[in-house]
Protein backbone atom coordinates (compact mmCIF):
# COMPACT_ATOMS: atom_id res chain seq x y z
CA UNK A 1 -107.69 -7.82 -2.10
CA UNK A 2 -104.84 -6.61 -3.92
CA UNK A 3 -103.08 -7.90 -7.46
CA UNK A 4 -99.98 -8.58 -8.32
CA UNK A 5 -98.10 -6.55 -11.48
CA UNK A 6 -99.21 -9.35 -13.89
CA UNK A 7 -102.50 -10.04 -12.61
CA UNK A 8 -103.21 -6.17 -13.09
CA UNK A 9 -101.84 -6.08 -16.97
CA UNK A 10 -103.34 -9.27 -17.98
CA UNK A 11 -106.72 -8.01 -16.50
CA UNK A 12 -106.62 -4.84 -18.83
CA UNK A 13 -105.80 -6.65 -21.55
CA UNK A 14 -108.54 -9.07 -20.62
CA UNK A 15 -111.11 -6.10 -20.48
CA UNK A 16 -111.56 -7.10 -16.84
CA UNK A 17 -111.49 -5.18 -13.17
CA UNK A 18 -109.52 -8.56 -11.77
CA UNK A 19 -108.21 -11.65 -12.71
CA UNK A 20 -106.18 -14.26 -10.28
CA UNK A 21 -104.01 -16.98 -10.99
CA UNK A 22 -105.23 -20.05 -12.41
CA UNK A 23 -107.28 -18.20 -14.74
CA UNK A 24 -107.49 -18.92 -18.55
CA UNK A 25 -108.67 -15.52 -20.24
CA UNK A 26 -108.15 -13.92 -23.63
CA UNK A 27 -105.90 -10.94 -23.95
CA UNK A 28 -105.18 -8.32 -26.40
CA UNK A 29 -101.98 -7.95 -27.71
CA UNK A 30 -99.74 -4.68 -28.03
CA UNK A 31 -96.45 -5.82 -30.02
CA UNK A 32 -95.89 -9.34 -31.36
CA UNK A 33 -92.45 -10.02 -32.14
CA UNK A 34 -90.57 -12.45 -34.85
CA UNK A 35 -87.50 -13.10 -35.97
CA UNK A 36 -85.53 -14.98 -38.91
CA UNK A 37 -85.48 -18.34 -36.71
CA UNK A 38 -89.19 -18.80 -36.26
CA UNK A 39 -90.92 -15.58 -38.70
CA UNK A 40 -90.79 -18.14 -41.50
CA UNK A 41 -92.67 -20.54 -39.61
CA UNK A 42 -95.11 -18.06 -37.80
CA UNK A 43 -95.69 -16.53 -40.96
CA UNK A 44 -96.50 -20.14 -42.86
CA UNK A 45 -99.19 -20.44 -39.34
CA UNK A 46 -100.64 -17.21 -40.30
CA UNK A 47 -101.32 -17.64 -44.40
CA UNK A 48 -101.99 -21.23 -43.38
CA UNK A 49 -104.76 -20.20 -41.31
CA UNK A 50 -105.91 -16.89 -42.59
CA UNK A 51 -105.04 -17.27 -46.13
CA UNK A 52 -102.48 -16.15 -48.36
CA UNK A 53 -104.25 -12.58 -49.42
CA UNK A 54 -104.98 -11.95 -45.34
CA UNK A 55 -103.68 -9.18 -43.54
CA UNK A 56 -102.16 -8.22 -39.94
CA UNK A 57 -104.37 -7.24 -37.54
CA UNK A 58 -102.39 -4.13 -36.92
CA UNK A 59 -99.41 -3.32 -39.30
CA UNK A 60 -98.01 -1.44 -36.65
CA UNK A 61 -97.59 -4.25 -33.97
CA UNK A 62 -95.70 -6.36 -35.82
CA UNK A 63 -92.29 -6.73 -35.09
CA UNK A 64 -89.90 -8.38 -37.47
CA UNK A 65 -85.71 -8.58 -36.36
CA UNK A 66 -83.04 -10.84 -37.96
CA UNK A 67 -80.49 -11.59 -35.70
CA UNK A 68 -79.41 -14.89 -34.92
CA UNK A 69 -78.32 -16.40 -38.29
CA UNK A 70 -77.48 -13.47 -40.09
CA UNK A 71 -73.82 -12.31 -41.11
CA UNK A 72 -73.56 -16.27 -43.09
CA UNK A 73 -73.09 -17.88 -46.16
CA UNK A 74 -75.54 -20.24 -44.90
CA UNK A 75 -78.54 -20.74 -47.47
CA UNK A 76 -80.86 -22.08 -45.10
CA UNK A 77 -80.06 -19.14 -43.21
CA UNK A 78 -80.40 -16.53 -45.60
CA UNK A 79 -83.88 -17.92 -47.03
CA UNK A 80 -85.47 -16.95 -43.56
CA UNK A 81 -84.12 -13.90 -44.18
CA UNK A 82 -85.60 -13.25 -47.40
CA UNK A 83 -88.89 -14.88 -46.14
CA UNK A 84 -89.22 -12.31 -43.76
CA UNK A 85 -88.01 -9.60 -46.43
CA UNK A 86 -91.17 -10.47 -48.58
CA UNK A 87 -93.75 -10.62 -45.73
CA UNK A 88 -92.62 -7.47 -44.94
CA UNK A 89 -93.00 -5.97 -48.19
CA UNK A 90 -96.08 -7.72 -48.92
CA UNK A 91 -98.01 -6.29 -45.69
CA UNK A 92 -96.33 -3.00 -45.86
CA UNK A 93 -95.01 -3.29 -42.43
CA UNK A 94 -93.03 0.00 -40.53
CA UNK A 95 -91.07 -2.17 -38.60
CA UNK A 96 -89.06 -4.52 -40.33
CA UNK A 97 -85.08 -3.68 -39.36
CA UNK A 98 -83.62 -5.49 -42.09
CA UNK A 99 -80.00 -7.02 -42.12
CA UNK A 100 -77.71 -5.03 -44.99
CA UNK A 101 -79.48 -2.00 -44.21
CA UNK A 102 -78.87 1.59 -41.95
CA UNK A 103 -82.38 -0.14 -40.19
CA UNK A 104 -80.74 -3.31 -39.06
CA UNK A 105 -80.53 -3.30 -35.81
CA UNK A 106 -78.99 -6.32 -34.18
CA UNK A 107 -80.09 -9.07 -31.12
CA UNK A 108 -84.16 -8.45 -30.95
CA UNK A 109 -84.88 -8.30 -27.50
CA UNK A 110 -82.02 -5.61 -26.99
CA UNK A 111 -83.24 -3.62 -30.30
CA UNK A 112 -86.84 -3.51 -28.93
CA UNK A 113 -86.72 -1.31 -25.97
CA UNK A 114 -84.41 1.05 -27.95
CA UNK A 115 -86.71 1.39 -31.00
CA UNK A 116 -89.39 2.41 -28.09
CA UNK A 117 -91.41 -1.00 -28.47
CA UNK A 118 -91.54 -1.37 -24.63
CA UNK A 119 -93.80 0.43 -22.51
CA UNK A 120 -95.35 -0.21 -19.03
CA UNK A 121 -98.63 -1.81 -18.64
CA UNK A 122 -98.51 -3.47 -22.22
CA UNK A 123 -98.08 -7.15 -23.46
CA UNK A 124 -95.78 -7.89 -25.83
CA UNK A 125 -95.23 -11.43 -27.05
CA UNK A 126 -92.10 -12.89 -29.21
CA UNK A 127 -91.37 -16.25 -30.33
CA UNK A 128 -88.29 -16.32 -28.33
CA UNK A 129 -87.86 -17.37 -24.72
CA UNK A 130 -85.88 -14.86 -23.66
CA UNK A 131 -88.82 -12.12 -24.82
CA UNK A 132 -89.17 -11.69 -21.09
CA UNK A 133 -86.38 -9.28 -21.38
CA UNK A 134 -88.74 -7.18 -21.58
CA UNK A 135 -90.37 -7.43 -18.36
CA UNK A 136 -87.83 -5.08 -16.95
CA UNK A 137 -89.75 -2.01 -18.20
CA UNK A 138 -93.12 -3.20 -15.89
CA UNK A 139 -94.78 -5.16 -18.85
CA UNK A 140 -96.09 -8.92 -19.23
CA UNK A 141 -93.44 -9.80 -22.08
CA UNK A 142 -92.96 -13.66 -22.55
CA UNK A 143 -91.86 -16.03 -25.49
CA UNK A 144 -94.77 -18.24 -27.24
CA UNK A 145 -94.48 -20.77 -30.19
CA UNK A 146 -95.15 -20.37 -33.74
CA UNK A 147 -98.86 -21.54 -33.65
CA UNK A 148 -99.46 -19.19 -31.26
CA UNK A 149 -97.76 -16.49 -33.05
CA UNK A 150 -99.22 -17.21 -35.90
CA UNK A 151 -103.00 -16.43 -34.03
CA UNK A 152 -101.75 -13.71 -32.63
CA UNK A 153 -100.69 -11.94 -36.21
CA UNK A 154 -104.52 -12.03 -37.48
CA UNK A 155 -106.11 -11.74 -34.41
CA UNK A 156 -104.36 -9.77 -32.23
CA UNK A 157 -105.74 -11.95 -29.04
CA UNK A 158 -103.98 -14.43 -27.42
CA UNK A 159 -105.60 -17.22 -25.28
CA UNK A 160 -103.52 -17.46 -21.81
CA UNK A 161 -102.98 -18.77 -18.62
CA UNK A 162 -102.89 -16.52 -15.61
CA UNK A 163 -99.33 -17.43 -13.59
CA UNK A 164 -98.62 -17.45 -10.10
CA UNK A 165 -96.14 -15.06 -8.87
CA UNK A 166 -93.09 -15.09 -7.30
CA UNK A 167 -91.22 -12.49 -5.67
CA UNK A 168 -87.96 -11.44 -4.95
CA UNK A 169 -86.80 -8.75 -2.52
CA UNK A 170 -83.18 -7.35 -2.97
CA UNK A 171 -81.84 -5.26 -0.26
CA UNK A 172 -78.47 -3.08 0.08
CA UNK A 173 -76.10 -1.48 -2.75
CA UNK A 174 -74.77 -3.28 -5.73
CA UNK A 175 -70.56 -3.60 -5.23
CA UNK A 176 -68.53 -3.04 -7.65
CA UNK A 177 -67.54 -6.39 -8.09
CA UNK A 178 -70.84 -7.91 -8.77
CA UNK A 179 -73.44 -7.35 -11.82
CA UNK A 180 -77.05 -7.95 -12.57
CA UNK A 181 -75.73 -11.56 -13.89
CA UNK A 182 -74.67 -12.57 -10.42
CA UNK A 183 -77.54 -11.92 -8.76
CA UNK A 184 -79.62 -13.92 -11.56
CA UNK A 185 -77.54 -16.60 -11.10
CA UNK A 186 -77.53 -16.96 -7.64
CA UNK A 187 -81.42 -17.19 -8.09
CA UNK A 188 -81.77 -19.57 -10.23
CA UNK A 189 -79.00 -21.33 -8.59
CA UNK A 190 -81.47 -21.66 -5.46
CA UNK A 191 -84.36 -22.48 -7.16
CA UNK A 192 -83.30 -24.42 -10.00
CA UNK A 193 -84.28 -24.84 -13.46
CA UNK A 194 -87.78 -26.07 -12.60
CA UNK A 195 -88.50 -23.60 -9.84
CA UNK A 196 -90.28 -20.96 -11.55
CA UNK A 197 -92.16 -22.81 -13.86
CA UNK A 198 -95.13 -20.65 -15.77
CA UNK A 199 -94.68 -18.14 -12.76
CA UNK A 200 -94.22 -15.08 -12.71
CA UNK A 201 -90.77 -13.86 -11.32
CA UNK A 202 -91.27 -10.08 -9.65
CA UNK A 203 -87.90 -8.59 -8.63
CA UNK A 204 -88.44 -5.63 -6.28
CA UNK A 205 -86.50 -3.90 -3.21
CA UNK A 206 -84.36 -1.10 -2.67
CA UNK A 207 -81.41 -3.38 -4.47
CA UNK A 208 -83.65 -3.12 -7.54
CA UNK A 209 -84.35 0.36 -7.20
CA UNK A 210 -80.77 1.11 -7.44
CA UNK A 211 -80.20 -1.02 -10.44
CA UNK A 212 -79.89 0.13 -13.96
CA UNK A 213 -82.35 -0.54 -16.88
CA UNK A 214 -80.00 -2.45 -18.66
CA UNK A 215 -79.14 -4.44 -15.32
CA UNK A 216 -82.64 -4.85 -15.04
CA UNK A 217 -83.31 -6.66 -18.32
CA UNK A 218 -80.49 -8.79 -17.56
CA UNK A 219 -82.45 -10.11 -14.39
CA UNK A 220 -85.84 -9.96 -16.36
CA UNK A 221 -83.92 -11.84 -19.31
CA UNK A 222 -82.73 -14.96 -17.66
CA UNK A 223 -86.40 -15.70 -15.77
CA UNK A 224 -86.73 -18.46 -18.29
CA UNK A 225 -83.81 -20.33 -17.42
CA UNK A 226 -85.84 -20.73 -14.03
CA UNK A 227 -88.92 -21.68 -16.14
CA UNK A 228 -90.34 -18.51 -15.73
CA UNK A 229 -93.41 -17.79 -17.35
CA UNK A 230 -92.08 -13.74 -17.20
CA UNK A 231 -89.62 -11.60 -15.47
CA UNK A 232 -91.16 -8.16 -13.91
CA UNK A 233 -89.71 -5.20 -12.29
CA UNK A 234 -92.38 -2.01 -11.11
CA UNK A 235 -91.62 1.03 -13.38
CA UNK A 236 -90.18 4.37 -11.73
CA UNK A 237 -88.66 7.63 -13.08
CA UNK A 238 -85.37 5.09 -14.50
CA UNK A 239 -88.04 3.54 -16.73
CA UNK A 240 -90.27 6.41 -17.48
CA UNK A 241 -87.09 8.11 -18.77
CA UNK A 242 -85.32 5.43 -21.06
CA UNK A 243 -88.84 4.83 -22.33
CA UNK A 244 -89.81 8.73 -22.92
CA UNK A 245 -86.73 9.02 -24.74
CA UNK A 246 -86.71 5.77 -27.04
CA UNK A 247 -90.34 6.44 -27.88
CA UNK A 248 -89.37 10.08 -28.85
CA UNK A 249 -86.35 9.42 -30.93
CA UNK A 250 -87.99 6.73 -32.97
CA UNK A 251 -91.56 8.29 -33.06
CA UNK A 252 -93.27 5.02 -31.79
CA UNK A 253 -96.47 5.33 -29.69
CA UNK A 254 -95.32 7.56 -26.38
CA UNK A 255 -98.22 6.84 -23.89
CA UNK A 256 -98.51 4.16 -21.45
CA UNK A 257 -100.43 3.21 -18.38
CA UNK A 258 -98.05 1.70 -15.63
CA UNK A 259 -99.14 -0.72 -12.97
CA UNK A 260 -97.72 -1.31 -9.17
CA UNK A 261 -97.98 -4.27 -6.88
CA UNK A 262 -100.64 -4.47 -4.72
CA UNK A 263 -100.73 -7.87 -3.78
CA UNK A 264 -99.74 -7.46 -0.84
CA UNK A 265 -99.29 -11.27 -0.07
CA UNK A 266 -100.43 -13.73 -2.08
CA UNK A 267 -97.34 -15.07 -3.57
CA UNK A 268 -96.37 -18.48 -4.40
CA UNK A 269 -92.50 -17.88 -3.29
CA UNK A 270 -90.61 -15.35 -1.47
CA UNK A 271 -87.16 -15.04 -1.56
CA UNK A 272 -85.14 -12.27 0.06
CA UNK A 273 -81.42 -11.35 -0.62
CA UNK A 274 -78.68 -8.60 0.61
CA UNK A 275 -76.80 -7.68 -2.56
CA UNK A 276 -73.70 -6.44 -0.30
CA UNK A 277 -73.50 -9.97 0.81
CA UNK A 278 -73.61 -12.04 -2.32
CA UNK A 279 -70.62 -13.22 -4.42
CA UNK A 280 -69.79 -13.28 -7.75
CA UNK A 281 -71.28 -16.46 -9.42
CA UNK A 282 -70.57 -19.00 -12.12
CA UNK A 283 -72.47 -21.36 -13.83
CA UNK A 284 -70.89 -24.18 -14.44
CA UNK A 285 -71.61 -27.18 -17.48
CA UNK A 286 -74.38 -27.79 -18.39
CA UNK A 287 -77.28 -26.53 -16.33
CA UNK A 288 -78.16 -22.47 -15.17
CA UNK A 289 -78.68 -23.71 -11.72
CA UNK A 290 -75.46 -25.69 -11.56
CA UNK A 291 -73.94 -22.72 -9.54
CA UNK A 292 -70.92 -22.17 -7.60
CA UNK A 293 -68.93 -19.18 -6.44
CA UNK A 294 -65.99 -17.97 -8.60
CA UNK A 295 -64.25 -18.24 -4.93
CA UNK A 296 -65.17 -22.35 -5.64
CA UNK A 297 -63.96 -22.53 -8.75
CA UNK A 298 -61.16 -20.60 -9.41
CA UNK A 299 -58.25 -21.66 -11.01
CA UNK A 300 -61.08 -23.58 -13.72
CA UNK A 301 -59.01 -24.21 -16.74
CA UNK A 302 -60.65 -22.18 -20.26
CA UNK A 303 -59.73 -22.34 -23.70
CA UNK A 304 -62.09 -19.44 -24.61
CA UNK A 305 -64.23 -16.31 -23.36
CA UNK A 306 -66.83 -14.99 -24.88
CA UNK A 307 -68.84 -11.22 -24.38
CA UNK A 308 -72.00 -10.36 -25.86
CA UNK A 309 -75.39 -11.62 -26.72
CA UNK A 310 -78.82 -10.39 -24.98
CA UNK A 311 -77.91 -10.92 -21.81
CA UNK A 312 -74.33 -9.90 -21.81
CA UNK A 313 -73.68 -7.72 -24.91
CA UNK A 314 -75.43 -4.41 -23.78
CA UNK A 315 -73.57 -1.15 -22.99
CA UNK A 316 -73.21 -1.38 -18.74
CA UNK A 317 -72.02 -4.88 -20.28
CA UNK A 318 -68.59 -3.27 -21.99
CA UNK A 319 -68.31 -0.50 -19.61
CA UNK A 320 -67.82 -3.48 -16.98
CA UNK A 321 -65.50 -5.21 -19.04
CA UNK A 322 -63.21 -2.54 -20.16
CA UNK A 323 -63.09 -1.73 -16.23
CA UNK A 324 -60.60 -4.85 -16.03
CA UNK A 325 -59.21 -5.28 -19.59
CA UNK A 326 -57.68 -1.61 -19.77
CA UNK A 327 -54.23 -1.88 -20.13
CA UNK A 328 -53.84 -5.51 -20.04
CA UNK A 329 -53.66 -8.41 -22.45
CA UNK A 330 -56.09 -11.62 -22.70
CA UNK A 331 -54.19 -15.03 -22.59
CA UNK A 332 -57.13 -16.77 -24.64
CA UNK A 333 -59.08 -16.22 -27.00
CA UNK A 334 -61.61 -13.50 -26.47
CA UNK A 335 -64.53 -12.54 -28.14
CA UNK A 336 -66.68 -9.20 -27.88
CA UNK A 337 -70.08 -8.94 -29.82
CA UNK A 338 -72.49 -5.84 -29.45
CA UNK A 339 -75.57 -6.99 -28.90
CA UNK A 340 -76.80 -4.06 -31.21
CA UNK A 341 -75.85 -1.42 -33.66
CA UNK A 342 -76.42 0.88 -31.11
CA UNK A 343 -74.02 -0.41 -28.78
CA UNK A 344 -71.14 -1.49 -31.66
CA UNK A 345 -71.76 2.30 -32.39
CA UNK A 346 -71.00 3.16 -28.28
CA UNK A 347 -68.19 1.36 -28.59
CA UNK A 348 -66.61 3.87 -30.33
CA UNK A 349 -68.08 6.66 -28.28
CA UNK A 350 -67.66 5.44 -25.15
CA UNK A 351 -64.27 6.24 -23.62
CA UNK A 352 -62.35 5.03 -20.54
CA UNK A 353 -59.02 6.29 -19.54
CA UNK A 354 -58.76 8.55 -22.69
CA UNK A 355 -59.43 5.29 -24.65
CA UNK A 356 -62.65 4.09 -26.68
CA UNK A 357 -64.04 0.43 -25.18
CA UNK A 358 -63.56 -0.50 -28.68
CA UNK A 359 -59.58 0.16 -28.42
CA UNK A 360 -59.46 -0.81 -24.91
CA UNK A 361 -60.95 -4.58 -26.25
CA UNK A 362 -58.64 -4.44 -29.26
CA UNK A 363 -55.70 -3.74 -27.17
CA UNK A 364 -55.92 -6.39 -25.17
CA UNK A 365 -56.08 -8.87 -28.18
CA UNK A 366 -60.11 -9.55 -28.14
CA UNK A 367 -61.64 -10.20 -31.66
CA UNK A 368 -65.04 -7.63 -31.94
CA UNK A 369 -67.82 -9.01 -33.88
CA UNK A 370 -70.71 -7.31 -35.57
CA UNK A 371 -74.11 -7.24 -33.73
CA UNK A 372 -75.90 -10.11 -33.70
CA UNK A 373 -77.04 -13.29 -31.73
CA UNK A 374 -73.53 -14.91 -33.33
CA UNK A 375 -72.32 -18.32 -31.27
CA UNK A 376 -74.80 -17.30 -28.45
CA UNK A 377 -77.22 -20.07 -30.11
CA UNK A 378 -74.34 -21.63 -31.95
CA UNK A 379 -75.52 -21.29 -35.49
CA UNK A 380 -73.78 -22.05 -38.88
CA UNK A 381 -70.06 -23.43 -38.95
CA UNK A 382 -69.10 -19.94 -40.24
CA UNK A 383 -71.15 -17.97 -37.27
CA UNK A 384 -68.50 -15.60 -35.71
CA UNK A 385 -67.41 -17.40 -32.13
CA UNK A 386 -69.11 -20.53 -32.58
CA UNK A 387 -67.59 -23.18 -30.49
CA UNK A 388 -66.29 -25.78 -33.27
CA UNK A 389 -63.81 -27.78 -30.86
CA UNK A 390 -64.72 -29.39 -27.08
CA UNK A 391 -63.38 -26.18 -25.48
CA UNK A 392 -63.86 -25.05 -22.11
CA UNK A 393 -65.47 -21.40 -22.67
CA UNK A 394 -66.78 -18.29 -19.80
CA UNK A 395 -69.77 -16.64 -21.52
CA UNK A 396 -71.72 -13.54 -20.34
CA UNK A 397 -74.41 -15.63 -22.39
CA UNK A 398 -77.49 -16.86 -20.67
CA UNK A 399 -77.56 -20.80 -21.35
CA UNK A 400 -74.74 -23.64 -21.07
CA UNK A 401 -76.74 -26.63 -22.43
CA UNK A 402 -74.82 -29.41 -24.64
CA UNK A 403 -74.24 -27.61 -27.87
CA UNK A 404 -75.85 -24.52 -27.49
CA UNK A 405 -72.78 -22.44 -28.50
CA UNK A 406 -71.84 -25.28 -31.22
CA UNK A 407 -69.56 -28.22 -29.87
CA UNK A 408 -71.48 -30.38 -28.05
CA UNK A 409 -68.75 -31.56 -25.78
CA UNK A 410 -67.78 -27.77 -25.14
CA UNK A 411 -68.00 -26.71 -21.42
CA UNK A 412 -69.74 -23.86 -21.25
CA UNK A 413 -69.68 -21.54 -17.74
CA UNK A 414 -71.88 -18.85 -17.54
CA UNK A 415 -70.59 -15.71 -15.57
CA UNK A 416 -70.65 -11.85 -15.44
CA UNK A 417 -68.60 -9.89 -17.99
CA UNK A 418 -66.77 -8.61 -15.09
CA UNK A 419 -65.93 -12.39 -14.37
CA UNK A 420 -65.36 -13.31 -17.86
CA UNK A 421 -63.00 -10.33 -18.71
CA UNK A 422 -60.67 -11.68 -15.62
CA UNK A 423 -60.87 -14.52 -16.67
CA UNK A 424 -59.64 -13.84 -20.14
CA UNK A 425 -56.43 -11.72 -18.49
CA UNK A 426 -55.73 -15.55 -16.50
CA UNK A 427 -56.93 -18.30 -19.02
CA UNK A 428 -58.36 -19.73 -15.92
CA UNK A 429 -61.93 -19.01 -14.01
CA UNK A 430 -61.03 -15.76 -11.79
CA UNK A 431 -62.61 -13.55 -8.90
CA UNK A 432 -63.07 -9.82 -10.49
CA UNK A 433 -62.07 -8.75 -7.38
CA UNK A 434 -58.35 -10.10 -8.22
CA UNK A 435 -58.62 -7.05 -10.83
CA UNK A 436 -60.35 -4.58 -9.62
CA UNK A 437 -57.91 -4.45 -6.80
């Protein structure tokens, strides 16, 4: 009997031929993750329990990346900053991409695969949800707490839960009109918020073949908003090459062991959708899985729109954008935040129409923002894009909940950036396809 893509990693890591779901097992861990939101906390766990003088169990698995409540004059905010500063220091610690520095890097889960910290067949664990990003580059990558973090930093080992998997065939060629975030969206919209909870979500099929890395963390990165334990896509020559490169450029470990479904059967859920079929898809207030087609909501009054984060601030993510800003203007306010340094830096590289994507934005009247998380989690009153007024906002971000971008009485609609950039030309919820022509 075969095994699905997780079953297969978390066996390895378990020392084991086989594992199957259900199964609680220990598991060795190959990159632990933390940033300035919950490193100060995961780092109190760690001297708590190991004592002050202990050490890491491997220097150079440890992960630490500021980038939610950075670029602030918020104390609070800056402490955790320092915090992780000192641990850094203090354990000597190769990876630490400090804010204020040519190392900082920007939103972590982006910054990860291109400092070559992703690599098929490994686990890597974060104490963010949306860790599962990773699970685009055929690795078990999920978010854990700061207890469990904090075991993890002096052991290494991490006491887990086998999940069920379920899997999700795409079939037929991506349009032009529609993005990784639509066909996210439309999942979770079927299943709900509940559906995949502590599964596994496998996206395979010639659709996902044809797909992008980058579109392929965006499916990976939203698995949570389903309750996904993890997000997984099988590795081929797309991942073998981004990962060959990052791992090269940044001289981070270069070999890896991949793993392939073999279940053949034995999933929980299976789901099957033609990409040439589907529709580009909204979100609307304040649930994931409260989706509609822009086609049933046009015409949706907005105040705001808003580009960036992990899930919509990547490179593909501007390229997309810039497709239907070029040459126009934005009737409301507009925001564009790199999700990295990386891609601020593309920006101004990247050219369409003779243009940069950073002129094209700032021709059409967008603010840009420096990389970071910014008003994705809402953050300090000073956070660049927060919502501070009940405003009605389309966000390439990944969660609409009461207050998660600030106001709690904001309406937040989560979209493509193709959808949010015509949007932004209308003030009002619009089909891409309007301007695309």
């Amino acid at each position: 009997m075969g095994s699905t893509m997780t079953e297969q990693i978390l066996a390895r890591h378990a020392g084991r031929d086989s594992v199957r779901a259900g199964e609680t097992i220990w598991i060795d861990v190959d990159i632990l993750m933390t940033h300035d939101v919950c490193g100060p906390g995961t780092i109190g766990v760690f001297k708590e329990h190991f004592g002050d003088a202990a050490r890491v169990w491997d220097r150079h698995k440890v992960v630490l990346i500021p980038d939610h409540y950075i670029f602030t004059a918020d104390e609070h905010a800056n402490r955790n900053v320092r915090t992780l500063r000192e641990f850094a220091a203090e354990q000597d610690l190769p990876y630490f991409y400090d804010v204020g520095t040519e190392r900082y890097k920007g939103v972590c889960h982006i910054a990860l695969p291109e400092e070559g910290h992703t690599r098929p067949g490994e686990v890597l664990l974060g104490t963010d949800s949306h860790t599962c990003t990773a699970g685009a580059f055929g690795e078990f990558a999920t978010g854990i707490g700061n207890t469990e973090a904090g075991f993890v930093m002096g052991t290494g080992k991490l006491w887990v839960k086998v999940p069920e998997t379920m899997r999700f065939e795409f079939e037929g060629e991506l349009p032009p009109y529609l993005m990784a975030k639509d066909l996210i969206l439309a999942v979770i919209g079927d299943i709900g918020t509940e559906g995949a909870t502590y599964r596994a979500m496998e996206f395979v099929g010639e659709g996902i073949s044809g797909l992008t890395i980058e579109d392929r963390m965006t499916l990976c990165n939203m698995v949570i908003e389903a309750g996904g334990k993890n997000g997984v896509v099988q590795p081929d020559e797309v991942t073998f090459d981004y990962v060959r490169r990052r791992t090269a450029k940044s001289g981070t470990k270069a070999d890896f062991e991949p793993v392939y479904d073999t279940a053949d059967g034995g999933y929980v859920h299976v789901s099957s959708y033609d990409m040439s079929r589907l529709e580009p898809m909204v979100a609307r207030p304040h649930s994931p899985d409260n989706k509609s087609c822009v086609s049933e909501v046009a015409g949706t009054r907005l105040d705001r729109a808003y580009i960036g984060s992990c899930t919509g601030g990547k490179v593909s993510d501007f390229q997309a954008a810039a497709r239907i800003l070029a040459g126009r203007e934005v009737r409301i306010d507009t925001f564009i935040v790199p999700a990295t340094t990386e891609v601020a830096a593309a920006l101004d590289t990247e050219r369409l129409n003779g243009q940069t994507l950073r002129e094209v934005f700032e021709g059409a009247g967008c603010r840009v923002g420096q990389a970071s998380c910014a008003a994705c989690l809402g953050g300090p009153i000073d956070t660049f894009g927060r919502l501070n007024e009940p405003l009605a906002c389309i966000s390439a971000t990944n969660r609409n909940f009461p207050g998660r971008m600030g106001h709690k009485d904001a309406g937040v609609y989560l979209a493509s950036p193709l959808t949010v950039a015509a949007s932004a030309l209308t003030g009002h919820i619009t089909d891409p396809r309007d301007m695309l022509g």
